[in-house]
PDB file of N, CA and C in Angstrom:
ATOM      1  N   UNK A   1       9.991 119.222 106.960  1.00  0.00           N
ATOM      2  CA  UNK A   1      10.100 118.636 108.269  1.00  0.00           C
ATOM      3  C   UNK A   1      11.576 118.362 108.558  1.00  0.00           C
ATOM      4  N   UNK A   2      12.048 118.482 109.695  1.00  0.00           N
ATOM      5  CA  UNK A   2      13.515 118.519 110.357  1.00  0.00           C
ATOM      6  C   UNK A   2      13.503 116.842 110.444  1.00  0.00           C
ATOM      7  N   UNK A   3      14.635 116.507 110.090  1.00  0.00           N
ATOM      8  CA  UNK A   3      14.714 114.807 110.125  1.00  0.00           C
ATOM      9  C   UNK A   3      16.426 115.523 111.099  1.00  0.00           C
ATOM     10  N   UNK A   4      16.717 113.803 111.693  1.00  0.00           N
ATOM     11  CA  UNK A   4      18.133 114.190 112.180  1.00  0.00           C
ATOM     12  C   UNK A   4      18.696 112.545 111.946  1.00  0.00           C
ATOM     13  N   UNK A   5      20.095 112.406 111.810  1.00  0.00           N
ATOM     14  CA  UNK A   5      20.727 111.483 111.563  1.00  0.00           C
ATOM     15  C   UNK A   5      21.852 111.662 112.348  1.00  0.00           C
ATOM     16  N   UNK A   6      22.699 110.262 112.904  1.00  0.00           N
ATOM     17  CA  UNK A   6      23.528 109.861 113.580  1.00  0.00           C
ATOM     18  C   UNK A   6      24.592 109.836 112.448  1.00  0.00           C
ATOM     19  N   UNK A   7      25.676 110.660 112.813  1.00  0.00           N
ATOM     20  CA  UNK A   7      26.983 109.447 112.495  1.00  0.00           C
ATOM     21  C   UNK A   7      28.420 110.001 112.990  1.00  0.00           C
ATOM     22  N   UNK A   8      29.092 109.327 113.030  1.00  0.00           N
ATOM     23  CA  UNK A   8      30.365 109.552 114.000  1.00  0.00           C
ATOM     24  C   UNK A   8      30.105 109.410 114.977  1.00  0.00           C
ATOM     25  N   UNK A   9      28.832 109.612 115.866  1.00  0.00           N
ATOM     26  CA  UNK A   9      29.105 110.193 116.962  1.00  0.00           C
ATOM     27  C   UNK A   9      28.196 111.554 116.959  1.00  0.00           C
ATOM     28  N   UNK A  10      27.924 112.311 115.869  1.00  0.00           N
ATOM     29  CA  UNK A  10      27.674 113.526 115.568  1.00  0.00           C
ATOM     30  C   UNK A  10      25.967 113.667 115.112  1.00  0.00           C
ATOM     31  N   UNK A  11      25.065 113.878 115.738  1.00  0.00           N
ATOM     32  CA  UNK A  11      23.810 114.567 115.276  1.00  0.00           C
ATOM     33  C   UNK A  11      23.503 115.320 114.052  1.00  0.00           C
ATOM     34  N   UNK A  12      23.250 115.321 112.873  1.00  0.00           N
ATOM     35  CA  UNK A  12      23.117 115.869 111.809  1.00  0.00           C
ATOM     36  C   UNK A  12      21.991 115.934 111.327  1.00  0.00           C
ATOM     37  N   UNK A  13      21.173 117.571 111.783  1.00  0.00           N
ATOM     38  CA  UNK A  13      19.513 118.047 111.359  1.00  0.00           C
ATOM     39  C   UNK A  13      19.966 118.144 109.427  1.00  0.00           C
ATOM     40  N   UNK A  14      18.721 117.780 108.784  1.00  0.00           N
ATOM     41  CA  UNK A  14      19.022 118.310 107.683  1.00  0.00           C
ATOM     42  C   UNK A  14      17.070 118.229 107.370  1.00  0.00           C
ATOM     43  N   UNK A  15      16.336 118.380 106.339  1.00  0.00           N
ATOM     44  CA  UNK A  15      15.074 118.744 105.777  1.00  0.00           C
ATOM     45  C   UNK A  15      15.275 117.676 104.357  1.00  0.00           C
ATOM     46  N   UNK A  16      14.459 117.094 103.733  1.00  0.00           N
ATOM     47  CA  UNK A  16      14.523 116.290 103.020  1.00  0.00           C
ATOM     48  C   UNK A  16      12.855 116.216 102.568  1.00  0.00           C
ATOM     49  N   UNK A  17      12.910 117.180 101.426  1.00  0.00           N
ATOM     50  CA  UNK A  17      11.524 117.079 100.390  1.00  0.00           C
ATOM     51  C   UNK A  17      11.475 117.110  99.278  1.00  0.00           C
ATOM     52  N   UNK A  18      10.200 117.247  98.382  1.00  0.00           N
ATOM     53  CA  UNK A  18       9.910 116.604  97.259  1.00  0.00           C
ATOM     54  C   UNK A  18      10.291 115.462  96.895  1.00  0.00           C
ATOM     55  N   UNK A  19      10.335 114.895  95.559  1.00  0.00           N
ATOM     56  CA  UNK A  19      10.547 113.942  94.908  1.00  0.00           C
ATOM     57  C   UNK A  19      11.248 114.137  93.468  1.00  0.00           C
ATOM     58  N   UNK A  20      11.393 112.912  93.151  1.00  0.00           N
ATOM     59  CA  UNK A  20      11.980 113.177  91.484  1.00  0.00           C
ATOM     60  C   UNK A  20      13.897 113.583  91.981  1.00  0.00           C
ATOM     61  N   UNK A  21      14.121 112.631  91.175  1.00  0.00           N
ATOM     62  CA  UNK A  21      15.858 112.465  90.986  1.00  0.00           C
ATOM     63  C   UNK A  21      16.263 113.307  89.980  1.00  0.00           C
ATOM     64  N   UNK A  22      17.761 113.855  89.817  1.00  0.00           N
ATOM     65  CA  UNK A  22      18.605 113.809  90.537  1.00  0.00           C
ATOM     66  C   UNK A  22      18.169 114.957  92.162  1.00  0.00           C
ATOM     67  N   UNK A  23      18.665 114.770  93.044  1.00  0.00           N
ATOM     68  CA  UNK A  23      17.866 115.701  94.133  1.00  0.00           C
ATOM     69  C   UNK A  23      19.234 117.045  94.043  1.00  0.00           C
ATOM     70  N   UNK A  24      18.156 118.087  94.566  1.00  0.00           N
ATOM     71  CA  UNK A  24      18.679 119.340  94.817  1.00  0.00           C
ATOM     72  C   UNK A  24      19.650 119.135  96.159  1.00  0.00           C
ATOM     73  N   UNK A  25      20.705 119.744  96.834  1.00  0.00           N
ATOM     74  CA  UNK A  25      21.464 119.905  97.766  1.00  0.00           C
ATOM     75  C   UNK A  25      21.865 120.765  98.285  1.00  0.00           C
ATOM     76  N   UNK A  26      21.056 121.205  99.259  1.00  0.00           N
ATOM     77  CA  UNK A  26      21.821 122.994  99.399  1.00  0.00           C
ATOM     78  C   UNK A  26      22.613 122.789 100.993  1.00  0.00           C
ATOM     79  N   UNK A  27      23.894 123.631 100.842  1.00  0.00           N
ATOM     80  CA  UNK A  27      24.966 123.169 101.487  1.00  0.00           C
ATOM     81  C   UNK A  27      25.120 124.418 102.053  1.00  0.00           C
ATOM     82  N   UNK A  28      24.938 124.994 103.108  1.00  0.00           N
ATOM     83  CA  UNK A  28      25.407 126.802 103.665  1.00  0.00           C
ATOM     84  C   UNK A  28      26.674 126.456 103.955  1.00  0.00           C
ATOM     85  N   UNK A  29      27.432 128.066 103.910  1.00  0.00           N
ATOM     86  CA  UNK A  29      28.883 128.143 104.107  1.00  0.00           C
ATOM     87  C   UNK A  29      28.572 128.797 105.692  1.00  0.00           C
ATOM     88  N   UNK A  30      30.046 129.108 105.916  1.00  0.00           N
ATOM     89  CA  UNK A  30      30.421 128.919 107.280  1.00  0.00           C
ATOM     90  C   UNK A  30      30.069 130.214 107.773  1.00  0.00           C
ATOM     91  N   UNK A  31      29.279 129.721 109.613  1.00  0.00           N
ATOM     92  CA  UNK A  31      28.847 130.462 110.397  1.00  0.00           C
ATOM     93  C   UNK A  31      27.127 130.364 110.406  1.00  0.00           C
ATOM     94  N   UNK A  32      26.994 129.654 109.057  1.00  0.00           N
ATOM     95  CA  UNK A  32      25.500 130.017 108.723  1.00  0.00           C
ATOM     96  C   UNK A  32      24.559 129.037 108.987  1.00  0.00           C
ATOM     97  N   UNK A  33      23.668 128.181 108.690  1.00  0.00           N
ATOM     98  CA  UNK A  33      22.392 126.968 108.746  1.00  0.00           C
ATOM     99  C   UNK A  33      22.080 126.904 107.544  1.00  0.00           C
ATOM    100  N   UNK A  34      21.072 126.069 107.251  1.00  0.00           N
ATOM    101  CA  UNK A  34      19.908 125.983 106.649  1.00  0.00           C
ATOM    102  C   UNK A  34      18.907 126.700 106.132  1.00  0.00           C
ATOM    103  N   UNK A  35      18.718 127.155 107.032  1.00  0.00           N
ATOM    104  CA  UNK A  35      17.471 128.512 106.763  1.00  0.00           C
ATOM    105  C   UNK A  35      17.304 129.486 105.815  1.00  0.00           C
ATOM    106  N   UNK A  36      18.443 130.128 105.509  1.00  0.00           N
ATOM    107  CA  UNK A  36      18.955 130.880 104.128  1.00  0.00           C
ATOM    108  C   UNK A  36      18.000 130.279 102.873  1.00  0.00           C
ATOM    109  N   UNK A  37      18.076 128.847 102.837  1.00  0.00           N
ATOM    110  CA  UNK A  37      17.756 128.362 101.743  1.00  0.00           C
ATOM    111  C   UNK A  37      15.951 127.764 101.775  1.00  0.00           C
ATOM    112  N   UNK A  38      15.803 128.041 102.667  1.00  0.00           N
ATOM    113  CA  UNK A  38      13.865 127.869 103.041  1.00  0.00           C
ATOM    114  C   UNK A  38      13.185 127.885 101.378  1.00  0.00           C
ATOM    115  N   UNK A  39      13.390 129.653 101.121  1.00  0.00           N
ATOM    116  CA  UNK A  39      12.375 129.786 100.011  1.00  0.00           C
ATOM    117  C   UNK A  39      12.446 128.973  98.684  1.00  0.00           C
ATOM    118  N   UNK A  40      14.346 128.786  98.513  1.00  0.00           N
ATOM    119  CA  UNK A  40      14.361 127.849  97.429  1.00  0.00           C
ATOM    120  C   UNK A  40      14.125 126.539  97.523  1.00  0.00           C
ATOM    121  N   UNK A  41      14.507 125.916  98.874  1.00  0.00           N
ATOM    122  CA  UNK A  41      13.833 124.523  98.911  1.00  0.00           C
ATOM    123  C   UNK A  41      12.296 124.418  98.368  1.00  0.00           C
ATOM    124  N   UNK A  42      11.561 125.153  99.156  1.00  0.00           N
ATOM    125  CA  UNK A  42      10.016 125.299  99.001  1.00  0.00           C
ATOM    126  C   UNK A  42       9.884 125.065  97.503  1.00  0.00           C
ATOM    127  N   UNK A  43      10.203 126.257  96.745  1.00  0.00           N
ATOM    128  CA  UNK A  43      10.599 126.458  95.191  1.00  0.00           C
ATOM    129  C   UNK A  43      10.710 125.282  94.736  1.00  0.00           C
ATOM    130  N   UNK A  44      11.968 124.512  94.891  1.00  0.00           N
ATOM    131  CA  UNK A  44      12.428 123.227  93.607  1.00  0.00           C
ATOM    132  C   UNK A  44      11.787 122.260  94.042  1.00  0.00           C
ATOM    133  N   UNK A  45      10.945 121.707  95.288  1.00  0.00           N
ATOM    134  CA  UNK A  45      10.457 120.911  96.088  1.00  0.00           C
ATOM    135  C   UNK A  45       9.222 120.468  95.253  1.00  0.00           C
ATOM    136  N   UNK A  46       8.859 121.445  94.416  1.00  0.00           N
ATOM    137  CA  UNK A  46       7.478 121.156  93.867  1.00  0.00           C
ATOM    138  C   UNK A  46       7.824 120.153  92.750  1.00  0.00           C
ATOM    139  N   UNK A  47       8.958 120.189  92.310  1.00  0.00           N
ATOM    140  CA  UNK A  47       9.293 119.473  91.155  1.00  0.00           C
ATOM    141  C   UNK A  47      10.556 118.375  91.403  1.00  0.00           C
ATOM    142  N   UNK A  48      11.502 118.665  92.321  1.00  0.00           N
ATOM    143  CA  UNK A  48      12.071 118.121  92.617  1.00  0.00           C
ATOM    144  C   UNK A  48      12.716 117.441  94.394  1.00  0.00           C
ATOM    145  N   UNK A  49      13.287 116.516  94.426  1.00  0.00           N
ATOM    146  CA  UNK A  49      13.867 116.512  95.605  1.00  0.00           C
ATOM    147  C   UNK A  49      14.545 117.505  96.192  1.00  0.00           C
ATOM    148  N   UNK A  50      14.604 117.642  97.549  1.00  0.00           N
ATOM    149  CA  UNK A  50      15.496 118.631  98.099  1.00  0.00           C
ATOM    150  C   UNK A  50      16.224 118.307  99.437  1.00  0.00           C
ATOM    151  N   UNK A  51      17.379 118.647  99.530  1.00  0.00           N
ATOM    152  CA  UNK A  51      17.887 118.453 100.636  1.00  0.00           C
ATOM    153  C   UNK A  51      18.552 119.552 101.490  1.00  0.00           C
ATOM    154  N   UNK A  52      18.467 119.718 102.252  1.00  0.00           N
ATOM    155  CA  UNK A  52      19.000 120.958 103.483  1.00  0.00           C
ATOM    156  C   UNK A  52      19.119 120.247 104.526  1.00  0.00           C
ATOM    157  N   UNK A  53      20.680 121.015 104.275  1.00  0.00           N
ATOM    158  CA  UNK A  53      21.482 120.380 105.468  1.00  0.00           C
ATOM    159  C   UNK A  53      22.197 121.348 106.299  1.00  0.00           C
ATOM    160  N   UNK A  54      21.716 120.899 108.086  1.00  0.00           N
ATOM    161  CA  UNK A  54      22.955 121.855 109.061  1.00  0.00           C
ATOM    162  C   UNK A  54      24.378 121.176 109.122  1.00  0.00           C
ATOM    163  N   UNK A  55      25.283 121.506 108.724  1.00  0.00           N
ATOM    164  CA  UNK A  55      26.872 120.976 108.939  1.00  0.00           C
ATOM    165  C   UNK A  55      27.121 120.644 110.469  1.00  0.00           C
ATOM    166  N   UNK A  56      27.800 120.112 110.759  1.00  0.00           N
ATOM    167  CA  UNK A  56      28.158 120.001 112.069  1.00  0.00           C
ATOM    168  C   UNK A  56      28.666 121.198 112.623  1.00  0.00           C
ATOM    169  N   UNK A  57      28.399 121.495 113.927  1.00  0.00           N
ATOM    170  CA  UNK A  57      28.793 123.247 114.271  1.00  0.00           C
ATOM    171  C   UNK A  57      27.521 123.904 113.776  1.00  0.00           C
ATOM    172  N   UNK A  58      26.846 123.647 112.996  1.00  0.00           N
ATOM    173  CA  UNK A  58      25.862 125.297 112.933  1.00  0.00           C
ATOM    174  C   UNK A  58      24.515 124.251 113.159  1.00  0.00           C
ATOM    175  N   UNK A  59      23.197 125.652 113.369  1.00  0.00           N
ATOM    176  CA  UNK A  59      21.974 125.394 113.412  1.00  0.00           C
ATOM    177  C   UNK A  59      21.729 124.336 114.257  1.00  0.00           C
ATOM    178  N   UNK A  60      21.046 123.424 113.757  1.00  0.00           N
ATOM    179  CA  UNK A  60      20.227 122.259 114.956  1.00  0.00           C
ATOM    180  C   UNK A  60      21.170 121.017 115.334  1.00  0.00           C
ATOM    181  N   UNK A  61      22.109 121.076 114.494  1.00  0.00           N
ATOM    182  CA  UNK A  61      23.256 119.275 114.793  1.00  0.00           C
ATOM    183  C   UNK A  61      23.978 120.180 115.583  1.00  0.00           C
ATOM    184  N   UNK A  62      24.576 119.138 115.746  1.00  0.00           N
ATOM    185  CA  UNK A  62      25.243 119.145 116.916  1.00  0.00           C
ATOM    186  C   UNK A  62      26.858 119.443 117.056  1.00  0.00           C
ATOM    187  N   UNK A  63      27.515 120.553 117.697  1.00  0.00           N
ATOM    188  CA  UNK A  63      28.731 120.846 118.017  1.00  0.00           C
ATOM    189  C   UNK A  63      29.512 120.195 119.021  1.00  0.00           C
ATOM    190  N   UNK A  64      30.347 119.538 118.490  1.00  0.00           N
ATOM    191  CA  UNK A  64      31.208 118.422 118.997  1.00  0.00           C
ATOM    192  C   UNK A  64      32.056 119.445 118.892  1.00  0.00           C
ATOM    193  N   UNK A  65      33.563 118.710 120.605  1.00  0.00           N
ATOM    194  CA  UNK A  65      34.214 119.807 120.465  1.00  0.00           C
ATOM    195  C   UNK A  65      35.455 119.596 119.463  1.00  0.00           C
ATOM    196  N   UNK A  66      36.830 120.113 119.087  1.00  0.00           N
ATOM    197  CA  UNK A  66      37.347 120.391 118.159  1.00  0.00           C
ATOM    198  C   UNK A  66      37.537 120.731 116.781  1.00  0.00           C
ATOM    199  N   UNK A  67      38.120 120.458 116.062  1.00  0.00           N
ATOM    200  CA  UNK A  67      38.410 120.948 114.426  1.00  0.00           C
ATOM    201  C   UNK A  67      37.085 120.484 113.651  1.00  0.00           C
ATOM    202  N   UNK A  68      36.763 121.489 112.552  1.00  0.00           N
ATOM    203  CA  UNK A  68      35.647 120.875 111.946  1.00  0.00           C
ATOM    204  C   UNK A  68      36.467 120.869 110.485  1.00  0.00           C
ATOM    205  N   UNK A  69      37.094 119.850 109.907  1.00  0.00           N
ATOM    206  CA  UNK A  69      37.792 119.802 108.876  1.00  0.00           C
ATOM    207  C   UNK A  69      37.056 119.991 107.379  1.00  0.00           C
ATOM    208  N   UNK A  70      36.776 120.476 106.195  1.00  0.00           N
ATOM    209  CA  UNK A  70      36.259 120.434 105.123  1.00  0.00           C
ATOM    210  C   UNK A  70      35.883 119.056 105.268  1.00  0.00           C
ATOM    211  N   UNK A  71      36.561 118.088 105.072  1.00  0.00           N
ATOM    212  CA  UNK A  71      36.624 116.369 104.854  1.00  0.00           C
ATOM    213  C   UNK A  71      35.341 115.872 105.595  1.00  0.00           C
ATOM    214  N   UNK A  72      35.419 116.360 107.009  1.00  0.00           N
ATOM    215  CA  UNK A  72      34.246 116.236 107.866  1.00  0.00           C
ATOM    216  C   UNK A  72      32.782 116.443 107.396  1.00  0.00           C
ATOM    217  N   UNK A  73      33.051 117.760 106.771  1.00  0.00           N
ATOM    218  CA  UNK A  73      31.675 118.002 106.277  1.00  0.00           C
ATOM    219  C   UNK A  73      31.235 117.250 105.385  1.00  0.00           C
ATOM    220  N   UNK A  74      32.154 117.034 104.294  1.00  0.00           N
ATOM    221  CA  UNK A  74      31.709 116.752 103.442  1.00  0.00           C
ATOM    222  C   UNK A  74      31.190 115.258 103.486  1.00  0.00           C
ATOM    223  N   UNK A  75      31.977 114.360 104.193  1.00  0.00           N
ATOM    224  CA  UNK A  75      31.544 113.172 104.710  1.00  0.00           C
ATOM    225  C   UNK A  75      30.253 113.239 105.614  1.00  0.00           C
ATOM    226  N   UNK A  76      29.511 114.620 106.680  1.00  0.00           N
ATOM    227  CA  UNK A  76      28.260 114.428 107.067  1.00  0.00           C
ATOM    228  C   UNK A  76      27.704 114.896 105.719  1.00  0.00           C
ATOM    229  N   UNK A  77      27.917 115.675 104.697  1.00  0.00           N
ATOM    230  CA  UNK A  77      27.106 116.051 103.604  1.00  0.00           C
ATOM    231  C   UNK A  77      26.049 114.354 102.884  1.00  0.00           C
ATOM    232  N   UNK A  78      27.146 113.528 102.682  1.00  0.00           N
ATOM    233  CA  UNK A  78      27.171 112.527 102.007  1.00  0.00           C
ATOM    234  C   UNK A  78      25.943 111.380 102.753  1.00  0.00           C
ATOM    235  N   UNK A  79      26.407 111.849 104.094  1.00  0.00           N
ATOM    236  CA  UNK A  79      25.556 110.544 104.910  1.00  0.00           C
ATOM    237  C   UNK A  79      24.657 111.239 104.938  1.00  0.00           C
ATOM    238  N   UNK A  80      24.222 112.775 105.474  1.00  0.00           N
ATOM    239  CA  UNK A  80      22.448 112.900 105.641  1.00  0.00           C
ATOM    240  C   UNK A  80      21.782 113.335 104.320  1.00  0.00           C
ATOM    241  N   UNK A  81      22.292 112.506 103.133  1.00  0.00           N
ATOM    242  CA  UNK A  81      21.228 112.521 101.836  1.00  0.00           C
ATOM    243  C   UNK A  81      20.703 111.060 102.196  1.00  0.00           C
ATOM    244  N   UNK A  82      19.545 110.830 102.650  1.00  0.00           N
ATOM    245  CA  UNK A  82      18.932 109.776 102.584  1.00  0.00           C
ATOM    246  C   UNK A  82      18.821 108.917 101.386  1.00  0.00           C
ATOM    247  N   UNK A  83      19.031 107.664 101.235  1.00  0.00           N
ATOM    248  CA  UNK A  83      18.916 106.489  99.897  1.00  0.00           C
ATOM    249  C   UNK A  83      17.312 106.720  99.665  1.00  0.00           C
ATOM    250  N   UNK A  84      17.028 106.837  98.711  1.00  0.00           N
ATOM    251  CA  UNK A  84      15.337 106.817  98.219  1.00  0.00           C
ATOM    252  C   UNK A  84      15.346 105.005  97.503  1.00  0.00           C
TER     253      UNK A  84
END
């Protein structure tokens, strides 16, 4: 299921399933989404947590206009892993 989170300012879709710690994180590189990683989420989901995330600029969050800095991402990376 598509969950979305606020921060900056910025809309951030990401997917958040299974259970069991430490959680999986799948991060697409640039130009790309989420989606790539469907079958393996599905996959580790049975056993473990999973997280899929759209970066700011791609797929379902949201494109704000200017620079999308590494730093950026990695700071929405951080916030749309939900605290269990």
């Amino acid at each position: 299921m598509i969950a979305m989170t606020m921060h900056q300012g910025t809309k951030l879709a990401f997917e958040d399933r299974g259970v069991a710690e430490p959680a999986f994180v799948f991060v697409h590189g640039w130009t790309c989404d989420r989606s790539p990683f469907a079958p393996q989420a599905e996959h580790f989901a049975q056993r473990r947590r999973v997280v899929s995330v759209d970066l700011r600029g791609h797929g379902e969050s949201d494109k704000p206009a200017g620079s999308y800095p590494i730093a950026a991402y990695a700071d929405d990376v951080a916030h749309s892993i939900p605290r269990t």
